[in-house]
N, C-alpha and C. Protein backbone atom coordinates (compact mmCIF):
# COMPACT_ATOMS: atom_id res chain seq x y z
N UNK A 1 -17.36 11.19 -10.47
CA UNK A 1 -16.74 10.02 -9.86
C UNK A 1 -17.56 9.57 -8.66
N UNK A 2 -17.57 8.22 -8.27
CA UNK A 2 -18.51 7.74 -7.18
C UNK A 2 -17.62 8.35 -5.67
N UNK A 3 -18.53 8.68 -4.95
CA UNK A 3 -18.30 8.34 -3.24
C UNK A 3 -16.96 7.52 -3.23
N UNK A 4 -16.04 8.09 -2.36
CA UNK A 4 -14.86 6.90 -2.30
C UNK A 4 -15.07 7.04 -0.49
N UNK A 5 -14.92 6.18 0.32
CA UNK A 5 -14.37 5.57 1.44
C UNK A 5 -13.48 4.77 1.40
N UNK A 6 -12.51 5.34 2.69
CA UNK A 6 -10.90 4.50 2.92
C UNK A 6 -11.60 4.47 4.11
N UNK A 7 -11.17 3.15 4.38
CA UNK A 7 -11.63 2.16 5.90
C UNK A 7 -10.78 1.56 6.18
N UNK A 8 -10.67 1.21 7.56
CA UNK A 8 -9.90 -0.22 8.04
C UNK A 8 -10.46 -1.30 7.40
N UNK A 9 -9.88 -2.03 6.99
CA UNK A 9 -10.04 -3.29 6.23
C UNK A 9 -10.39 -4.54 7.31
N UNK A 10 -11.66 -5.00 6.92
CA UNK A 10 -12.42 -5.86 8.13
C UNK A 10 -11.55 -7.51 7.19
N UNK A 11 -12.20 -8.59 7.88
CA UNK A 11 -11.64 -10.18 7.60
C UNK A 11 -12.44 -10.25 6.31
N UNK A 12 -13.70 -10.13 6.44
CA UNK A 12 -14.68 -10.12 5.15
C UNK A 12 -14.14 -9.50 3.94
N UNK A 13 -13.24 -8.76 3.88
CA UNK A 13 -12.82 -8.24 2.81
C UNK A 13 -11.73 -9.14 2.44
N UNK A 14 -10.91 -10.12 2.88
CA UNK A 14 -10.07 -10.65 2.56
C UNK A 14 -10.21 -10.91 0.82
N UNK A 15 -11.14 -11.71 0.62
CA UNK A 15 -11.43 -12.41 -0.73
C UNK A 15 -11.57 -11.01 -1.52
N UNK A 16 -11.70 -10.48 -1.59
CA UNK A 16 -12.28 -9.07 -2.17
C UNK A 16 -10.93 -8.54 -2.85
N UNK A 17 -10.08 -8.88 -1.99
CA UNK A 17 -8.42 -8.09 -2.03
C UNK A 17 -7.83 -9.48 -2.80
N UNK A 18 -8.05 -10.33 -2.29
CA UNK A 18 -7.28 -11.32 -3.44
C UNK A 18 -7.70 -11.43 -4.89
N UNK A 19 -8.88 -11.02 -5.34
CA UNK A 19 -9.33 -10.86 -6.35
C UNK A 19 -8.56 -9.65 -6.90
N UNK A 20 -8.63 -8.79 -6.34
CA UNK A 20 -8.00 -7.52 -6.97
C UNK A 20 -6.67 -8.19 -7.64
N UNK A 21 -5.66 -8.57 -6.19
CA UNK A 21 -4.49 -9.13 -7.01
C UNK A 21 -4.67 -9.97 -8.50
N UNK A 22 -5.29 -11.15 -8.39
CA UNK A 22 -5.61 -11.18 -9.63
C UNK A 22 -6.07 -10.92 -10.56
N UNK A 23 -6.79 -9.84 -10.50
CA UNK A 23 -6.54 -9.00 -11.49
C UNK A 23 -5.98 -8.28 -12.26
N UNK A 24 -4.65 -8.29 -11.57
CA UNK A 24 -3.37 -7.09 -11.83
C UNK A 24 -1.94 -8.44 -12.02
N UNK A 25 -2.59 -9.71 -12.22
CA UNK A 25 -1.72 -10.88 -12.41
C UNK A 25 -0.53 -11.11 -11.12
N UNK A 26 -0.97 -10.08 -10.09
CA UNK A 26 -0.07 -10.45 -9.18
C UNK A 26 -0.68 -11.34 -7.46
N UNK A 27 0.54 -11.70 -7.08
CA UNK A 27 0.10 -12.11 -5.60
C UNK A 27 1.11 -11.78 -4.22
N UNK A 28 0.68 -10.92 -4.68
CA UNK A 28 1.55 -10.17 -3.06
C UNK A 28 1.16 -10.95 -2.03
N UNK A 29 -0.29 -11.29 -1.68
CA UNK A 29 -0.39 -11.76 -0.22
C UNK A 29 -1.11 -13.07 -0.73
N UNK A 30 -1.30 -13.89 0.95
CA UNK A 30 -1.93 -15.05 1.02
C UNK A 30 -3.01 -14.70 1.60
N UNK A 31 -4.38 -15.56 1.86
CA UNK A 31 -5.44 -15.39 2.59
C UNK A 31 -4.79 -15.78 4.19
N UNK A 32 -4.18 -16.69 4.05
CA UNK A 32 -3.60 -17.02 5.75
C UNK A 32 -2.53 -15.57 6.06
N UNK A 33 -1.41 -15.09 5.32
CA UNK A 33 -1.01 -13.74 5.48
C UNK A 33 -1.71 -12.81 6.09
N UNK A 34 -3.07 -12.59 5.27
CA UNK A 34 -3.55 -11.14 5.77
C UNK A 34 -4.38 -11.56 7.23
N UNK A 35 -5.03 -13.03 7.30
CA UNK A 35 -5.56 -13.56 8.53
C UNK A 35 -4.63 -13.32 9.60
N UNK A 36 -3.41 -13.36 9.62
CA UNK A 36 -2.80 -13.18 10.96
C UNK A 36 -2.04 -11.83 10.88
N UNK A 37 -2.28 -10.87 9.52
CA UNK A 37 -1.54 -9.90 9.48
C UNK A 37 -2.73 -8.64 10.16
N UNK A 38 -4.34 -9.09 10.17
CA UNK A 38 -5.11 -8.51 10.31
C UNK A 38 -5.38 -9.01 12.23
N UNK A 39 -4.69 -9.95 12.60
CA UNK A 39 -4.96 -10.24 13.88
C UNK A 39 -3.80 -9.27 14.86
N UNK A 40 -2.81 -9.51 13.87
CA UNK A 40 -1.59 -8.54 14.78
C UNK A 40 -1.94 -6.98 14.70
N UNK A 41 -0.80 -6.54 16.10
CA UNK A 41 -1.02 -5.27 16.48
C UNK A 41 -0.14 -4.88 15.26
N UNK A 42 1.10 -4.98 14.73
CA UNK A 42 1.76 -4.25 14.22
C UNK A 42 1.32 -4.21 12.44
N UNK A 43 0.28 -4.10 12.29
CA UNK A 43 0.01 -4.18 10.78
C UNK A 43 -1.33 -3.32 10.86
N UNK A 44 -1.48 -2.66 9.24
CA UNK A 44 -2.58 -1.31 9.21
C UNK A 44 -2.97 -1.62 7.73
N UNK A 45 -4.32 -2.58 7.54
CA UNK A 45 -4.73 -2.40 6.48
C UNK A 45 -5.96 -1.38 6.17
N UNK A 46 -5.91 -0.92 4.73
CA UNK A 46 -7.18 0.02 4.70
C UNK A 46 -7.51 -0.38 3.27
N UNK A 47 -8.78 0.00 2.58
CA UNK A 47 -9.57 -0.54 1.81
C UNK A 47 -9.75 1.16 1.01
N UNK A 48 -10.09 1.16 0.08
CA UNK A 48 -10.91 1.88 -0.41
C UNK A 48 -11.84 1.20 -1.37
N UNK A 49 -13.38 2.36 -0.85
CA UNK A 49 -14.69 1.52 -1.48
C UNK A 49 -15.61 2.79 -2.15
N UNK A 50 -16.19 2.07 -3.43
CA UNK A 50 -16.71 3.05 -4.19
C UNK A 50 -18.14 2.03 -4.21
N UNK A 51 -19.23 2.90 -4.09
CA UNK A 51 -20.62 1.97 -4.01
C UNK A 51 -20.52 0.04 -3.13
N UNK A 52 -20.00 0.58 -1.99
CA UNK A 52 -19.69 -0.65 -1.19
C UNK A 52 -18.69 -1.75 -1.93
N UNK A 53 -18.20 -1.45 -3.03
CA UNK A 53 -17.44 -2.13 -3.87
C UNK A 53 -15.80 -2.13 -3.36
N UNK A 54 -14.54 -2.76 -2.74
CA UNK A 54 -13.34 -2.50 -2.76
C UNK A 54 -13.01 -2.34 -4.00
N UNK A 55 -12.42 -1.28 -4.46
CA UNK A 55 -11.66 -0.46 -5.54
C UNK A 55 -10.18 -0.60 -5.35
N UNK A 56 -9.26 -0.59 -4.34
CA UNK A 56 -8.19 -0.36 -3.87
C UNK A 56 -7.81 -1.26 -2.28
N UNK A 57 -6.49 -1.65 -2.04
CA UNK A 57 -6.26 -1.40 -0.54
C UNK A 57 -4.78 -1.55 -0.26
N UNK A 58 -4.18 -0.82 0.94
CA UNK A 58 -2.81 -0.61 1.25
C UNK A 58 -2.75 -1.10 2.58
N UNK A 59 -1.24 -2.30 2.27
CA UNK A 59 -1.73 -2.53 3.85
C UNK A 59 -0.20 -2.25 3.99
N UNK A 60 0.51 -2.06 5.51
CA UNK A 60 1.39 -1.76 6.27
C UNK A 60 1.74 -2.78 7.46
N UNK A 61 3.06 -2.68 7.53
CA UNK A 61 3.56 -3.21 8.35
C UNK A 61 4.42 -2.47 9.51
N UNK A 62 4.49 -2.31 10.58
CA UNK A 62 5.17 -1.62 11.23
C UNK A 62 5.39 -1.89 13.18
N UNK A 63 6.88 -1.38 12.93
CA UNK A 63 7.01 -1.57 14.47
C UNK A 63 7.94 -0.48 15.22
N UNK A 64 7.85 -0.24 16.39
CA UNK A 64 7.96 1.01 16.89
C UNK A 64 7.46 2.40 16.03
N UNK A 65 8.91 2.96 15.27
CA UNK A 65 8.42 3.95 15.02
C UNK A 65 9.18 4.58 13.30
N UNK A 66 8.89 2.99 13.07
CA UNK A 66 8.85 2.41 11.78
C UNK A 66 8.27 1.72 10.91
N UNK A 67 7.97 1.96 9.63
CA UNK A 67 6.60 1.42 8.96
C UNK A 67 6.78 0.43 7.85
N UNK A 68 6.58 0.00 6.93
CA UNK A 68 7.02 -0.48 5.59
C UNK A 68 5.46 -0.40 4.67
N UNK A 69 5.32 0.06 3.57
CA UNK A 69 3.78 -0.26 3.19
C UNK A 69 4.20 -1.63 2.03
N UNK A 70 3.77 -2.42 2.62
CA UNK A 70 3.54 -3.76 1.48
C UNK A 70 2.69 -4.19 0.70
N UNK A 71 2.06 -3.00 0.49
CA UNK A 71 1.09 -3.37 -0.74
C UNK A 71 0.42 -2.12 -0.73
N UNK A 72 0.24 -1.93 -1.79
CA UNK A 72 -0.94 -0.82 -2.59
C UNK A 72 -1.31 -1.38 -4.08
N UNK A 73 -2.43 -1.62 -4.10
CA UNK A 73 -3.11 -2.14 -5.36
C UNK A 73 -4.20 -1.16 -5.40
N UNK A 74 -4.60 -0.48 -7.11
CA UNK A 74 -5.92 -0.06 -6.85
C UNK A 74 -6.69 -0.66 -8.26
N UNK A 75 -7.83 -0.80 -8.19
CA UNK A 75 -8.36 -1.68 -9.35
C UNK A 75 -8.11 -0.98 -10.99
N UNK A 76 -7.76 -1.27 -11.64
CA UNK A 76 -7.21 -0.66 -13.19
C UNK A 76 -8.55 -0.20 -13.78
N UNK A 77 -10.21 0.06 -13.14
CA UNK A 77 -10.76 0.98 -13.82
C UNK A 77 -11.06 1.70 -13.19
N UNK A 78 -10.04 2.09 -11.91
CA UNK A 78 -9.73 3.55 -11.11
C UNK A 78 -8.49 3.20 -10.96
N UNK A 79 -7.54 3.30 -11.92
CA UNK A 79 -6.70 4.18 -11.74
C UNK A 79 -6.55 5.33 -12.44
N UNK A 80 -5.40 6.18 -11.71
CA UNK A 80 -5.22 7.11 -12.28
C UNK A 80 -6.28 8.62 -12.14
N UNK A 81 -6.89 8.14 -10.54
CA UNK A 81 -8.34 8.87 -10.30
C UNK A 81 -8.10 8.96 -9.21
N UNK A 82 -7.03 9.65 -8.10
CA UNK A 82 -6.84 9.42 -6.83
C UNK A 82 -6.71 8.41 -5.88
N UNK A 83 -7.03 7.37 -6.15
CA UNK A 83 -7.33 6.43 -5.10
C UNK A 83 -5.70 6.43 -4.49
N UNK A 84 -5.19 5.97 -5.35
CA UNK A 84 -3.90 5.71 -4.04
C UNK A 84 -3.49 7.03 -4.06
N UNK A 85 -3.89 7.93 -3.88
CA UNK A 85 -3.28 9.31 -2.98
C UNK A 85 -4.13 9.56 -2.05
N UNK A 86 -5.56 8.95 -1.65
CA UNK A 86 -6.31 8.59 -0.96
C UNK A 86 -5.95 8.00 0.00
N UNK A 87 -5.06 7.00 -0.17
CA UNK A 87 -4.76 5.07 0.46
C UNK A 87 -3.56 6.15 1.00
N UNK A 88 -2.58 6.50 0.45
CA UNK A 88 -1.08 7.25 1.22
C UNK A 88 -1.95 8.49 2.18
N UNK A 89 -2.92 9.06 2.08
CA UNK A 89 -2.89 9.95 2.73
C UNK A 89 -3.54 9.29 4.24
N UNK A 90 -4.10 8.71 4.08
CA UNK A 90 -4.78 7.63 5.43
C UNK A 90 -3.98 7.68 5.76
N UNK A 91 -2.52 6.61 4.93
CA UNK A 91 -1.11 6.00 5.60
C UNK A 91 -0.55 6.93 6.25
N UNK A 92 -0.87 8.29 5.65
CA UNK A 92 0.40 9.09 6.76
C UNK A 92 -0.34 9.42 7.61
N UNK A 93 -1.47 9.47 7.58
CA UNK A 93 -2.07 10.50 8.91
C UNK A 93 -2.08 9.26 10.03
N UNK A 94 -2.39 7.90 9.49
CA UNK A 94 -2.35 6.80 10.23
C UNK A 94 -1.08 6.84 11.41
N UNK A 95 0.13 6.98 10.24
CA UNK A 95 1.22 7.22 11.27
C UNK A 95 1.79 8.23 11.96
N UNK A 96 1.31 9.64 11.77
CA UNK A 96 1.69 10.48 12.30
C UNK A 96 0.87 10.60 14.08
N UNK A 97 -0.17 9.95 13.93
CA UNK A 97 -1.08 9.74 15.00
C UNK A 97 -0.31 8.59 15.81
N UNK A 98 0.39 7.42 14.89
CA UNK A 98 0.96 6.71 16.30
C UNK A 98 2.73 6.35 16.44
N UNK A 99 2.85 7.52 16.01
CA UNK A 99 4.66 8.21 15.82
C UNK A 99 5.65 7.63 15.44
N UNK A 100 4.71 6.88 13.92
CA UNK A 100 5.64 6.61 13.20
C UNK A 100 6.61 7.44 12.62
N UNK A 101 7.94 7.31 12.31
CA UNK A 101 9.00 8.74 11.85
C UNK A 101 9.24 8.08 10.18
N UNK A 102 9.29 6.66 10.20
CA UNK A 102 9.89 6.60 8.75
C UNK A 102 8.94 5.63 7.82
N UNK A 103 8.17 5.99 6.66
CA UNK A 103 7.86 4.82 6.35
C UNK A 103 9.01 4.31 5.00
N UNK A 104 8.85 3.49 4.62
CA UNK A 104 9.62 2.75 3.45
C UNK A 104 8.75 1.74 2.41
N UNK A 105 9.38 1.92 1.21
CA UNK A 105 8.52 0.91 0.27
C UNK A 105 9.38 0.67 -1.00
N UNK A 106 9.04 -0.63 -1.17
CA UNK A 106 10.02 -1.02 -3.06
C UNK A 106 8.61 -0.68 -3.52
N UNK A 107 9.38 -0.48 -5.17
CA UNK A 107 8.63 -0.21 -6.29
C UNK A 107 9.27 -0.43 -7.24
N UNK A 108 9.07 -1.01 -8.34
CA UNK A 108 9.40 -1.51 -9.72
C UNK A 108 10.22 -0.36 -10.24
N UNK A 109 11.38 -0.61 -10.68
CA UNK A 109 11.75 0.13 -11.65
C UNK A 109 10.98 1.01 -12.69
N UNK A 110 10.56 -0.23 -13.16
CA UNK A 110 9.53 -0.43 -14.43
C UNK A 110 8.67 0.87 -14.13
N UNK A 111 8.30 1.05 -12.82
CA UNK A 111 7.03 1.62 -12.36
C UNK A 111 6.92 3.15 -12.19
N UNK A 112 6.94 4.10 -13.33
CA UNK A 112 7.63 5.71 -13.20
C UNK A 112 6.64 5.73 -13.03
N UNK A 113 5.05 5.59 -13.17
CA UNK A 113 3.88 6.33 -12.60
C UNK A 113 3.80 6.34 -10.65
N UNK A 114 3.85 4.96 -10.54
CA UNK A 114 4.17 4.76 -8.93
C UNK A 114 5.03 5.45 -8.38
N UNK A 115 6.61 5.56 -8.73
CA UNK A 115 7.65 6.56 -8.75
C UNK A 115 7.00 8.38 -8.33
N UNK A 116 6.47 8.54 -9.15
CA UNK A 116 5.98 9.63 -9.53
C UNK A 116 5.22 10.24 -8.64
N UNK A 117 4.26 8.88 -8.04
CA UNK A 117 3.01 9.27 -7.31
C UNK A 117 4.06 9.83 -5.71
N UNK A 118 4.79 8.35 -5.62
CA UNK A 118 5.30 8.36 -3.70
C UNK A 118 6.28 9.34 -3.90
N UNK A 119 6.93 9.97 -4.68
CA UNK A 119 7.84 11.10 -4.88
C UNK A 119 6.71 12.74 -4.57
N UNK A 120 5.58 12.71 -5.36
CA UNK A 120 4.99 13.66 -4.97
C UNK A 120 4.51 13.78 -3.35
N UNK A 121 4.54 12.74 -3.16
CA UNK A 121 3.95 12.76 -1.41
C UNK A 121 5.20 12.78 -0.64
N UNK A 122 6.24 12.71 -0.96
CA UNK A 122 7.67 13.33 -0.14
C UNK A 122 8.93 11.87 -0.10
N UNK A 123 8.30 10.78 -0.66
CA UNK A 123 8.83 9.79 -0.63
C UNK A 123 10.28 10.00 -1.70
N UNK A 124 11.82 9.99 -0.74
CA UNK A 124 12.67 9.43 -2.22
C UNK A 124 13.53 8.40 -1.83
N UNK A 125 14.23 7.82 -3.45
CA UNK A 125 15.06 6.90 -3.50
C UNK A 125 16.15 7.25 -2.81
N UNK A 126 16.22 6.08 -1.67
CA UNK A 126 17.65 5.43 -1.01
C UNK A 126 18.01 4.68 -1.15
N UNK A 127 17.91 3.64 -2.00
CA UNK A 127 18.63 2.08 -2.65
C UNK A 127 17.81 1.60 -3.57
N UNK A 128 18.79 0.64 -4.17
CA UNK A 128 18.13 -0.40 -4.93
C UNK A 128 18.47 -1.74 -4.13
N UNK A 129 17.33 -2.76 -5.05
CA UNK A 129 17.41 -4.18 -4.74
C UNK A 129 17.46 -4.88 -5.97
N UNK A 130 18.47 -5.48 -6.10
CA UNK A 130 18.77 -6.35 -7.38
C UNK A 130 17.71 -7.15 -7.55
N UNK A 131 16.86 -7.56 -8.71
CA UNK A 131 16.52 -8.57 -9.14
C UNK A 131 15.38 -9.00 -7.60
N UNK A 132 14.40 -8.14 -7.84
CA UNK A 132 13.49 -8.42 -6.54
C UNK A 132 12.55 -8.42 -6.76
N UNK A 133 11.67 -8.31 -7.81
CA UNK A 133 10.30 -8.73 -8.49
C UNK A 133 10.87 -10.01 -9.42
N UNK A 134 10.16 -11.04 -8.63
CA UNK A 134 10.32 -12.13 -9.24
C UNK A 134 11.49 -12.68 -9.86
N UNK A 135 12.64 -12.07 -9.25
CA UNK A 135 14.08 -12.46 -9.35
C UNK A 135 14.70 -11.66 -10.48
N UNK A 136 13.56 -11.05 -11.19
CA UNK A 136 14.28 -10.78 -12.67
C UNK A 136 14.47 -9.16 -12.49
N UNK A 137 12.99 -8.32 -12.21
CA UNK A 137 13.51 -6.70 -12.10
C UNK A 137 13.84 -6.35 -10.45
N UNK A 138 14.73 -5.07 -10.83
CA UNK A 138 15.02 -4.44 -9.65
C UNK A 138 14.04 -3.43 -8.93
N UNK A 139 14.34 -3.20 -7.92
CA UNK A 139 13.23 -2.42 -7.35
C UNK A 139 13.78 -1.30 -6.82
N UNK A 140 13.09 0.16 -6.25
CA UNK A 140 14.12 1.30 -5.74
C UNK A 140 13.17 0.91 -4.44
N UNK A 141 14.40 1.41 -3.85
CA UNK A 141 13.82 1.25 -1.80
C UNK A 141 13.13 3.41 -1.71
N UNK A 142 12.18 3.06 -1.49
CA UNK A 142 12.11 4.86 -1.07
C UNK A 142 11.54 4.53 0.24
N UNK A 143 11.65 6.34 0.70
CA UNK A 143 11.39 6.24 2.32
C UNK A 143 11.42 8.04 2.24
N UNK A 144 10.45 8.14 3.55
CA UNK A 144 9.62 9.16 3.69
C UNK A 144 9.77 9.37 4.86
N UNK A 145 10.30 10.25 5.46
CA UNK A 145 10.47 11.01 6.65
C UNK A 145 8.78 11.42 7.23
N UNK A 146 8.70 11.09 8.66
CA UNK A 146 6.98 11.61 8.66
C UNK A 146 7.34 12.84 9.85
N UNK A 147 7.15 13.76 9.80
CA UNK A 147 7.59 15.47 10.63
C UNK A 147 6.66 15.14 12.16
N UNK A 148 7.19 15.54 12.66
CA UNK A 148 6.36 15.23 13.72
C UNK A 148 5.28 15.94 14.10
């Protein structure tokens, strides 16, 4: 497998990450989104890169000593190859360094591999959300205690 680097995610990468989304037919973010989500203090994006290439990136939202991750995408000819246990492990060490206690995240029903993954890293279900991907599927709320 190539060299992987997880980085802070610079402005230049913007386009890089919107491509990904479309690739995966989705659009989580806007280019103006991540422009002022990458200017604020309370947001933590990171990239992962294989031969200077973005492969992946997870970005976060958070305030005090609370987090949300709003996105994790990794490109579909790495998945299933670490990357996002890569991207979560940044995330926690990210927050354990600036005392974050809880993070939280939806995930597709649909989605038992994703399920699977944030469950192995300590993440579990505390709710659902009706009809929250695109009005039609539900999503489970999980959340992850971070130890101090």
């Amino acid at each position: 497998m190539d060299s992987i680097i997880i980085e802070k995610m610079k402005m230049e990468d913007i386009d890089n990450i919107l491509d990904l989304e479309k690739s995966h037919n989705i659009t989580i973010l806007t280019k103006n989104m991540i422009i002022n989500d990458l200017k604020s203090s309370n947001n933590y994006y990171i990239v992962a890169r294989a031969n200077k290439k973005i492969i992946g990136y997870c970005a976060i939202s958070y305030v005090m000593d609370s987090a949300d991750i709003t996105s994790i995408v990794v490109s579909k000819e790495y998945t299933r190859q670490g990357i996002a246990s890569l991207l979560l492990e940044k995330v926690l060490s990210f927050s354990r360094e600036n005392g974050i206690k809880t993070i939280t995240l939806e995930v597709r029903k649909s989605n038992i591999p994703a399920q699977s993954l944030y469950s192995k890293f300590g993440f579990r279900k505390i709710s659902e959300r009706k009809k929250y991907y695109d009005n039609i599927e539900d999503a489970y709320i999980m959340q992850k205690e971070i130890p101090i």
